[in-house]
C-alpha atoms as a PDB file:
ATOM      1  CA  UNK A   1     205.181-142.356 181.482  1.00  0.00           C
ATOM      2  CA  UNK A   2     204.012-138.791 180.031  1.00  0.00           C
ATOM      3  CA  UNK A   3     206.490-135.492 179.893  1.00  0.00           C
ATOM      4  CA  UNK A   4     204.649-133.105 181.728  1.00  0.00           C
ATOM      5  CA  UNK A   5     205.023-130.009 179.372  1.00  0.00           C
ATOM      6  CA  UNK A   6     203.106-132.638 176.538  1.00  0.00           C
ATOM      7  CA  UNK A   7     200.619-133.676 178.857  1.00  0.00           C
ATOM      8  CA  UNK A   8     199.773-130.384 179.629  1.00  0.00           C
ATOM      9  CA  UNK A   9     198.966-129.076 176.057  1.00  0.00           C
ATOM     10  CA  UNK A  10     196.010-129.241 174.554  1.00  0.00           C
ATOM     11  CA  UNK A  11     194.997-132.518 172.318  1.00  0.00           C
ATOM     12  CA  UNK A  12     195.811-131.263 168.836  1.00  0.00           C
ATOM     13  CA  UNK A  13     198.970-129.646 169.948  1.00  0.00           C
ATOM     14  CA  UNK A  14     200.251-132.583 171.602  1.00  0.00           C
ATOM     15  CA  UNK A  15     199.570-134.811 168.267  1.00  0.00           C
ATOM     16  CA  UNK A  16     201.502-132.006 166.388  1.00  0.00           C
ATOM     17  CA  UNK A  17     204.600-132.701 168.660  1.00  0.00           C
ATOM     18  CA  UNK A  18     204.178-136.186 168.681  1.00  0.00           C
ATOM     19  CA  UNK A  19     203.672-136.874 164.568  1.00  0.00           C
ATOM     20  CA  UNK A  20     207.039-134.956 164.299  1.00  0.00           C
ATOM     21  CA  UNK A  21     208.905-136.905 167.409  1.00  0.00           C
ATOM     22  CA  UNK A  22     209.897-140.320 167.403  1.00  0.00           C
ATOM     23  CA  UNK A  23     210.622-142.413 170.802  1.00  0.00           C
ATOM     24  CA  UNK A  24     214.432-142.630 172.475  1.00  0.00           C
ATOM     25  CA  UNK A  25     215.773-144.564 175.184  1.00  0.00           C
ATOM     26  CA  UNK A  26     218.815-144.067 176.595  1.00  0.00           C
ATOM     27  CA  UNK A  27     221.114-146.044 178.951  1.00  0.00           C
ATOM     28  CA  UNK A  28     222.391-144.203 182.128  1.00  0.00           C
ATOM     29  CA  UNK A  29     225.796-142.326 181.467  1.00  0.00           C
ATOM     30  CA  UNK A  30     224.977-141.656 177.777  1.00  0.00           C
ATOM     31  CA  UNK A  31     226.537-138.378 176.550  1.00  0.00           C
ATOM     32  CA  UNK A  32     223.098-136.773 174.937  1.00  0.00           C
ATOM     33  CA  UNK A  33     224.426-133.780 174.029  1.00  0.00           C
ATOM     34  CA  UNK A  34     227.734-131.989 173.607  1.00  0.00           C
ATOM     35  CA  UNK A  35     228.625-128.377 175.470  1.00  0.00           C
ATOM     36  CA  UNK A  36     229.027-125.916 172.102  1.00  0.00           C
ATOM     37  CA  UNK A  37     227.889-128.460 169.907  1.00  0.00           C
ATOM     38  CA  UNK A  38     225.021-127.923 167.655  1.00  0.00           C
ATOM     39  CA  UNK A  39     221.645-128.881 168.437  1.00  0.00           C
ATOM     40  CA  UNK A  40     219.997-131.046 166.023  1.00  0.00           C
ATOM     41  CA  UNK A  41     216.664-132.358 168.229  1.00  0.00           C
ATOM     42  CA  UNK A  42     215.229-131.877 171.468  1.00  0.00           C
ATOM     43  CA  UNK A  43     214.256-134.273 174.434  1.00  0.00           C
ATOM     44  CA  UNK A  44     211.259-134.284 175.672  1.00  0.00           C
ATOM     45  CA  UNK A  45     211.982-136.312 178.847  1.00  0.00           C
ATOM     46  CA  UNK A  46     209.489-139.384 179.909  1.00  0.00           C
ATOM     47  CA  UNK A  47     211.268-140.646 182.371  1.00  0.00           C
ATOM     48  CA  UNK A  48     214.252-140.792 184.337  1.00  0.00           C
ATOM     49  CA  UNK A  49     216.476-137.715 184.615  1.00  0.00           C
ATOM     50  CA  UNK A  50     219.455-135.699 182.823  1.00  0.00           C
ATOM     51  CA  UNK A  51     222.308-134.072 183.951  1.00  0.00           C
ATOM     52  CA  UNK A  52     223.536-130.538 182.509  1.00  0.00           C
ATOM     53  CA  UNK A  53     227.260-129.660 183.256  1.00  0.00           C
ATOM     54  CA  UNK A  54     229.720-126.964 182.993  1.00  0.00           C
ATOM     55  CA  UNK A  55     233.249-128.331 181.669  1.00  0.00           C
ATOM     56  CA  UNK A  56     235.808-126.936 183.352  1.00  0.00           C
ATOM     57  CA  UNK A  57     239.782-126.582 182.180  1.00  0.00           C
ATOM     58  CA  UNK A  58     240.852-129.369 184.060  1.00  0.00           C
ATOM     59  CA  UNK A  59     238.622-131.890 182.116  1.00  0.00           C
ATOM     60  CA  UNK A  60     236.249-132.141 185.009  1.00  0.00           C
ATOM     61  CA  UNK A  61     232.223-131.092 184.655  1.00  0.00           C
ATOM     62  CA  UNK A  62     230.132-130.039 187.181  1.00  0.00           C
ATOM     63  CA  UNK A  63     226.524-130.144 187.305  1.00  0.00           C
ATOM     64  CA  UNK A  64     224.239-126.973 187.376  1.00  0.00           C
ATOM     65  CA  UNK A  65     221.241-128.653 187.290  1.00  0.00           C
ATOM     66  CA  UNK A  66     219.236-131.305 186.464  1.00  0.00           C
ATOM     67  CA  UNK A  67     215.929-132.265 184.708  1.00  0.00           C
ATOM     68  CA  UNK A  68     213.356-135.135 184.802  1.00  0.00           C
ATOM     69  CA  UNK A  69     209.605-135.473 183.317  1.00  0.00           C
ATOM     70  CA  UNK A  70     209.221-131.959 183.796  1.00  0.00           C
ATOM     71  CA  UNK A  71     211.433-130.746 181.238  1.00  0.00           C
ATOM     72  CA  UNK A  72     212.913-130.197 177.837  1.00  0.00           C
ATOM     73  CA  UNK A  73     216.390-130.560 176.705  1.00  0.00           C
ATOM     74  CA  UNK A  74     217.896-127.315 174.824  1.00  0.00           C
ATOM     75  CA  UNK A  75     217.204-125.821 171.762  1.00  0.00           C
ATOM     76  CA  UNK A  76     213.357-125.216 172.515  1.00  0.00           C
ATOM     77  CA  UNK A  77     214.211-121.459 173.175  1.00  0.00           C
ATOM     78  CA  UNK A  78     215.784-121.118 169.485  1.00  0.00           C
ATOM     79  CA  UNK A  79     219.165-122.009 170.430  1.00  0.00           C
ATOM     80  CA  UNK A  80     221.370-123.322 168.099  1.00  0.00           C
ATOM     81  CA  UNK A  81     224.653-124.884 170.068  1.00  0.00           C
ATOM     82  CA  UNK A  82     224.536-126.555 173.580  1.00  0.00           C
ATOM     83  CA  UNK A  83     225.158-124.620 176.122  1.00  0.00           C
ATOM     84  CA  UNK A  84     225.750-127.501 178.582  1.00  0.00           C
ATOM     85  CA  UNK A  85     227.067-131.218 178.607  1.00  0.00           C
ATOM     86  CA  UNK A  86     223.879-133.504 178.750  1.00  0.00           C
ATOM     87  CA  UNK A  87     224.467-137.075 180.310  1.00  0.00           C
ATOM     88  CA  UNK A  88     221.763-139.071 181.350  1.00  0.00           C
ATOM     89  CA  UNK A  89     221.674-139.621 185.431  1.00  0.00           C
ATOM     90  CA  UNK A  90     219.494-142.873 184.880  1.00  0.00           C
ATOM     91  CA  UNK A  91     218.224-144.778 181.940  1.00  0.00           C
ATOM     92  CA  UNK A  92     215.756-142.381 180.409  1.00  0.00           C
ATOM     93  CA  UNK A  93     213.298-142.597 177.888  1.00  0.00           C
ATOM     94  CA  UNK A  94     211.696-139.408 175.690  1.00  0.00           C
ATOM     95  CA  UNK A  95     210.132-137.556 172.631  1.00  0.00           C
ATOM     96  CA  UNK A  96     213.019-136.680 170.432  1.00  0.00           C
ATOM     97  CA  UNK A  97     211.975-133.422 167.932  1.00  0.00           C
ATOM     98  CA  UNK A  98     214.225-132.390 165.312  1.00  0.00           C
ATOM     99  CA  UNK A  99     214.711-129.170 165.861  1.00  0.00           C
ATOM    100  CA  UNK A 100     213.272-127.469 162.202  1.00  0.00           C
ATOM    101  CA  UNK A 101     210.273-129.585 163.268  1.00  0.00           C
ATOM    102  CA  UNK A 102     210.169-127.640 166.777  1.00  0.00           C
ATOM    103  CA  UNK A 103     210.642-124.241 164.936  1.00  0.00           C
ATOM    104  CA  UNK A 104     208.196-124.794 162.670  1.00  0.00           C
ATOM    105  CA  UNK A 105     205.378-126.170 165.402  1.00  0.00           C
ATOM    106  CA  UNK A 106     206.053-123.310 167.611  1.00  0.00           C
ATOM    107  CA  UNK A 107     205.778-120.346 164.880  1.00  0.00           C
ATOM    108  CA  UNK A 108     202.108-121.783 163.603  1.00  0.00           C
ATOM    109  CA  UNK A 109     201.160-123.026 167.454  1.00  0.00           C
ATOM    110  CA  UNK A 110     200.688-120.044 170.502  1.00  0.00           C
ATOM    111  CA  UNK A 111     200.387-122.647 172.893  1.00  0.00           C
ATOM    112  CA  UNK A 112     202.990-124.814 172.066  1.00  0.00           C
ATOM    113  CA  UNK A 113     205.301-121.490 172.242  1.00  0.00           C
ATOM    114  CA  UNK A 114     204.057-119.769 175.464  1.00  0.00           C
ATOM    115  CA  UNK A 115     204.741-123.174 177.693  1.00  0.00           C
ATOM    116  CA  UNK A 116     208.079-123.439 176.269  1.00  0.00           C
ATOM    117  CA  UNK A 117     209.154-119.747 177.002  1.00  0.00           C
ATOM    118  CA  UNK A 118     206.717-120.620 180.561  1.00  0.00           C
ATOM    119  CA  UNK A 119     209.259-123.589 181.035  1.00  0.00           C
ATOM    120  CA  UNK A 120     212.785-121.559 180.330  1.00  0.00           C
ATOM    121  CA  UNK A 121     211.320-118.813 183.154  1.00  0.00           C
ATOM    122  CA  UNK A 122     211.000-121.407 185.792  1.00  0.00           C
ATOM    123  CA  UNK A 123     214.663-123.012 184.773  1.00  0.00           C
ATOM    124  CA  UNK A 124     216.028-119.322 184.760  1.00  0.00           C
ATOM    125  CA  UNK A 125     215.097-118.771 188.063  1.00  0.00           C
ATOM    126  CA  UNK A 126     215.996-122.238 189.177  1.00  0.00           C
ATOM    127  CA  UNK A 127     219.162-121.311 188.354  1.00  0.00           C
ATOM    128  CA  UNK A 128     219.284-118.100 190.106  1.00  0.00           C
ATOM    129  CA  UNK A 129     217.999-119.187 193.149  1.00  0.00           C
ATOM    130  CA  UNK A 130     220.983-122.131 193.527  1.00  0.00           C
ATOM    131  CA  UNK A 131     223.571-119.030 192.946  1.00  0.00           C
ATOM    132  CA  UNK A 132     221.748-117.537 196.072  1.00  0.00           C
ATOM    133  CA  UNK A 133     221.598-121.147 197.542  1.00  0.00           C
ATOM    134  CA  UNK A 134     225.187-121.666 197.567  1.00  0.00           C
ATOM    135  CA  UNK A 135     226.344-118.295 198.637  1.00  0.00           C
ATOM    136  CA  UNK A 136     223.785-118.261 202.395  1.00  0.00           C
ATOM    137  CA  UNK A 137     223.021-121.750 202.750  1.00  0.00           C
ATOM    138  CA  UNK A 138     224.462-124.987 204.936  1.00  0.00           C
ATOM    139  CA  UNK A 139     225.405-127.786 203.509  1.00  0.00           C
ATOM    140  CA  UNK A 140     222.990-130.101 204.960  1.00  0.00           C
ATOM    141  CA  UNK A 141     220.147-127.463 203.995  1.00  0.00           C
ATOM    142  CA  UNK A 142     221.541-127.788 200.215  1.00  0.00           C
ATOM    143  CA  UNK A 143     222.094-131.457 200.246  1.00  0.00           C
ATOM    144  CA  UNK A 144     218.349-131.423 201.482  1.00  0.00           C
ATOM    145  CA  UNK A 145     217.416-129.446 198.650  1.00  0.00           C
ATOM    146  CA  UNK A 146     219.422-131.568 196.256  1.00  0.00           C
ATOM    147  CA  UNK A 147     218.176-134.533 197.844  1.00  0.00           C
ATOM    148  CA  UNK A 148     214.381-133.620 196.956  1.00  0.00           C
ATOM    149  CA  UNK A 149     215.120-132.583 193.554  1.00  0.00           C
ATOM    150  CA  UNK A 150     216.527-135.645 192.776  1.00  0.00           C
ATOM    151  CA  UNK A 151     213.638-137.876 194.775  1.00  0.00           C
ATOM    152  CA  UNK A 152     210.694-135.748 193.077  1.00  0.00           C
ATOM    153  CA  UNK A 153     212.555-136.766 189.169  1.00  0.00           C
ATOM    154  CA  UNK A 154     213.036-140.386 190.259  1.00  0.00           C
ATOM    155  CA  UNK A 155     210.744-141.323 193.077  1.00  0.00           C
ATOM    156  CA  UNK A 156     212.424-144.207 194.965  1.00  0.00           C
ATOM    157  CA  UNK A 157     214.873-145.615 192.259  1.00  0.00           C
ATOM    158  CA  UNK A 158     217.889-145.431 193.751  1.00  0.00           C
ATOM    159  CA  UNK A 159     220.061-141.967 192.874  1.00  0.00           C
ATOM    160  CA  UNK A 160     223.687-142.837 191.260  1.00  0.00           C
ATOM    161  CA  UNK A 161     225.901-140.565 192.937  1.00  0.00           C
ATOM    162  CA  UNK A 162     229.072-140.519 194.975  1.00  0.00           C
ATOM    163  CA  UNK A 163     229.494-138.305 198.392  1.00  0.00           C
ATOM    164  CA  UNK A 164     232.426-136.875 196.125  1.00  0.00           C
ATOM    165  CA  UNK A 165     230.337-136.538 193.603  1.00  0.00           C
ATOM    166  CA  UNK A 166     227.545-134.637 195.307  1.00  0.00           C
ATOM    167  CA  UNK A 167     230.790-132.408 197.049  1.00  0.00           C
ATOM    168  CA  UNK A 168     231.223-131.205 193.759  1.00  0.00           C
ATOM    169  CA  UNK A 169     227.915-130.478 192.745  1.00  0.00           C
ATOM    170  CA  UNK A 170     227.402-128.404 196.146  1.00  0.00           C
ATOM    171  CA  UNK A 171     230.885-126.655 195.965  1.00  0.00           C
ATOM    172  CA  UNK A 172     232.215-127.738 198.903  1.00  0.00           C
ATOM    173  CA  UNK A 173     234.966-130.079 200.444  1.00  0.00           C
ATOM    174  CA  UNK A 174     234.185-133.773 200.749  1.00  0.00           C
ATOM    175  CA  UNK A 175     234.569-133.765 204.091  1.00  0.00           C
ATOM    176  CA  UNK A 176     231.604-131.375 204.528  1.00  0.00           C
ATOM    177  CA  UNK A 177     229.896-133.343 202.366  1.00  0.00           C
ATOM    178  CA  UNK A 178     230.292-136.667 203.956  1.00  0.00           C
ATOM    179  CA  UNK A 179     229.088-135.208 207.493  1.00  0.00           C
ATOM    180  CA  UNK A 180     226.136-133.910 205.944  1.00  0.00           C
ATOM    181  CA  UNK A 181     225.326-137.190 204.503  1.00  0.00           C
ATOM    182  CA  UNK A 182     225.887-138.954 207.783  1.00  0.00           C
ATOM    183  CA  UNK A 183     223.624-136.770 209.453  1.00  0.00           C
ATOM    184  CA  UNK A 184     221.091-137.604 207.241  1.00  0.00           C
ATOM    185  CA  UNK A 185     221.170-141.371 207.416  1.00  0.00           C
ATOM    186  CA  UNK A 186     221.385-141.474 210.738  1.00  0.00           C
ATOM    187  CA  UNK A 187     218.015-139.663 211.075  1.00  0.00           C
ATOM    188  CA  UNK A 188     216.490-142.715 208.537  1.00  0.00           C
ATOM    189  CA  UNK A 189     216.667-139.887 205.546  1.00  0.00           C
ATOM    190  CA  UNK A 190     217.991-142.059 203.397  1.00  0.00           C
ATOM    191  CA  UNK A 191     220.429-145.311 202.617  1.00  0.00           C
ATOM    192  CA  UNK A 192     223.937-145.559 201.278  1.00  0.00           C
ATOM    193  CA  UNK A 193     225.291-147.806 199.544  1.00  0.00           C
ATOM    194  CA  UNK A 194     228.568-147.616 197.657  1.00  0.00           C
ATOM    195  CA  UNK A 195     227.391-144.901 194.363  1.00  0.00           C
ATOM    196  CA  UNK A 196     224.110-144.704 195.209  1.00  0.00           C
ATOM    197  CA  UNK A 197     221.839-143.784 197.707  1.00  0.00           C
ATOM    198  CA  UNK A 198     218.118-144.276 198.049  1.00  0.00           C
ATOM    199  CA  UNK A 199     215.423-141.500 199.942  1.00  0.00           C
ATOM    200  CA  UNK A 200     213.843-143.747 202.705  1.00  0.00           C
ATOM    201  CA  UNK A 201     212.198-140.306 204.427  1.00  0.00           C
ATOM    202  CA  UNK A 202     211.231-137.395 202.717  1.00  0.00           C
ATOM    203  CA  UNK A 203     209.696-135.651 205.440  1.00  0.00           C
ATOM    204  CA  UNK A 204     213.466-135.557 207.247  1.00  0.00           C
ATOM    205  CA  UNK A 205     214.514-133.496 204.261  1.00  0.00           C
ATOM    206  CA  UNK A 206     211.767-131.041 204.496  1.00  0.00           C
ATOM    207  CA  UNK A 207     212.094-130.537 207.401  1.00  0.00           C
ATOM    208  CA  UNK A 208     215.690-129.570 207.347  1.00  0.00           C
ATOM    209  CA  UNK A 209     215.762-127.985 203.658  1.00  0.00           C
ATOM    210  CA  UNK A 210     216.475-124.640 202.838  1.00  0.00           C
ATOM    211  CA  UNK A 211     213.675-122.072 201.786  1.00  0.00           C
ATOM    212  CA  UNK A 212     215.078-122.788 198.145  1.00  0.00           C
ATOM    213  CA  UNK A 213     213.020-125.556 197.989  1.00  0.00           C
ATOM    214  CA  UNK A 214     209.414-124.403 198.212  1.00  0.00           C
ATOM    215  CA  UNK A 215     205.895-124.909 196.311  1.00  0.00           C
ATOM    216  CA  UNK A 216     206.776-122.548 193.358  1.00  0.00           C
ATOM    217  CA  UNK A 217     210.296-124.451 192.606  1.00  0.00           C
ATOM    218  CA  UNK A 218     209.602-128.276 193.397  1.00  0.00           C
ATOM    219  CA  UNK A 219     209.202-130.521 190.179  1.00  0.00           C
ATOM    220  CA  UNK A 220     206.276-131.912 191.259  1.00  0.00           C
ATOM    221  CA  UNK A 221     204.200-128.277 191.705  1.00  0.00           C
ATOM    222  CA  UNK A 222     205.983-127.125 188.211  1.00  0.00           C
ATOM    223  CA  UNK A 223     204.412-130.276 186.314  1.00  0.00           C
ATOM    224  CA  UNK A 224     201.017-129.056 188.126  1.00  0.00           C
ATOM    225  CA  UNK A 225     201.649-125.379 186.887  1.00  0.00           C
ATOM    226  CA  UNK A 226     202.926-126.188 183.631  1.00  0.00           C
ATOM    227  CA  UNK A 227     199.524-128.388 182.643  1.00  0.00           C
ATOM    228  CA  UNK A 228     197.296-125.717 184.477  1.00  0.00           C
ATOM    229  CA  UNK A 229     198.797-122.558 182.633  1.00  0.00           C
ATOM    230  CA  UNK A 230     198.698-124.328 179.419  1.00  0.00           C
ATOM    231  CA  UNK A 231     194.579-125.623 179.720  1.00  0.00           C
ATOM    232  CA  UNK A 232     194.670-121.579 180.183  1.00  0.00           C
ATOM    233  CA  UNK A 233     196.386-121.195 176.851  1.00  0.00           C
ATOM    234  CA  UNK A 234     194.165-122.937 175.058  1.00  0.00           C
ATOM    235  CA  UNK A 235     191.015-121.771 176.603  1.00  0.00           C
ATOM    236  CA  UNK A 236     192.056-118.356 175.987  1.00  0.00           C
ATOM    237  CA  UNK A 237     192.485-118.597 172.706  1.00  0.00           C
ATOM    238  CA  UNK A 238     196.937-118.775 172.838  1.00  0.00           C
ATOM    239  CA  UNK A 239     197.012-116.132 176.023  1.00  0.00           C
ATOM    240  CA  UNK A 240     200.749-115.263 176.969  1.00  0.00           C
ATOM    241  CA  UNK A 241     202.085-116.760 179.148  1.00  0.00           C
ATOM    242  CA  UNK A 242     204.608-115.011 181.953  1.00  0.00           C
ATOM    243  CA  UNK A 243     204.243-111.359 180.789  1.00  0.00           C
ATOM    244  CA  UNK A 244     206.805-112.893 177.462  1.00  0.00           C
ATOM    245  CA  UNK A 245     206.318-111.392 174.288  1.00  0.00           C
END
């Protein structure tokens, strides 16, 4: 499988990432990167999908977000130390770039640089629409939202997650939780069984989502966008993209 940020660059600046990279796999639950720890490579995801958490005091972490073949582990923005715990969600297999390697790329390639500032716009506002999300929204409508995230990263491999575990991803009691996943399988959504569930009906979900989850936010429409604005990049001779300087 193909990272969708590489596939959409431009021949020679794909090669550039790739001489540099070299080829990971990972098993699911592998700590990939530490919250505050320093950031020696990047991920470019191929398949299967990552977790970023918060840590809280109490030893717990809850996730913020995820990522799949869309995406880009931290550091491609110039950041030195992780600003979230990484652990994979499923196996997962990528394009690991040192990080000097990145910096260097991105200073002599425009391309390379405008779909990786492209890429942190979309997760910034990702991330601001969940705050939203979780302040108007039902549970069932976020669980629906949460639900398609997870199906457009992963297609129909079965998701590893507990109805606790999704409680504490959606901030809310268990109990709220576990009716909203009842609801769901009884309408044929999807399938329990125990850690994991599997999306046997997507159109359920979209049907019953939230507006969070529309054409400009969905993984599948940001791989589209992110190969699309970078053919633009290159045609244009490394034209900005996003209004970023």
């Amino acid at each position: 499988m193909t990272n969708a940020l590489l596939a959409g660059l431009g021949a020679e600046d794909r090669m550039a990432l790739m001489a540099v990279g070299q080829k990971r796999a990972f098993l699911r639950g592998q700590l990939i990167g530490a919250a505050g720890g320093p950031i020696n490579a990047v991920l470019f995801v191929e398949s299967g999908s990552v977790a970023a958490a918060v840590p809280m005091k109490n030893g717990e972490a809850v996730e913020v977000f995820s990522i799949g073949d869309e995406a880009v582990t931290g550091g491609w923005g110039g950041q030195t130390h992780g600003a979230y715990r990484l652990v994979t969600k499923t196996d997962v297999t990528g394009l690991a770039i040192d990080i000097r390697s990145l910096v260097a790329i991105i200073e002599r390639r425009s391309a390379v640089r405008a779909v990786l500032l492209d890429y942190g716009v979309r997760l910034s506002m990702e991330l601001a629409q969940n705050s939203v999300c979780n302040l108007t929204h039902r549970t069932d409508e976020r669980l629906a939202k949460w639900l398609l995230r997870q199906h457009d990263r992963v297609g129909g491999v079965p998701i590893q997650e507990t109805v606790a575990g999704v409680a504490q991803i959606l901030g809310v009691q268990r109990k709220a939780a576990r009716g909203a996943f009842d609801s769901f399988r009884e309408a044929g959504a999807i399938e329990t069984t125990r850690g994991s569930l599997t999306v046997s009906d997507r159109a359920v979900l979209e049907d019953r989502v939230c507006e969070c989850y529309d054409a400009s936010r969905s993984v599948r429409d940001i791989r589209m966008a992110a190969a699309h604005e970078c053919r633009q990049v290159a045609a244009g001779g490394g034209r900005r993209m996003s209004g970023m300087a």
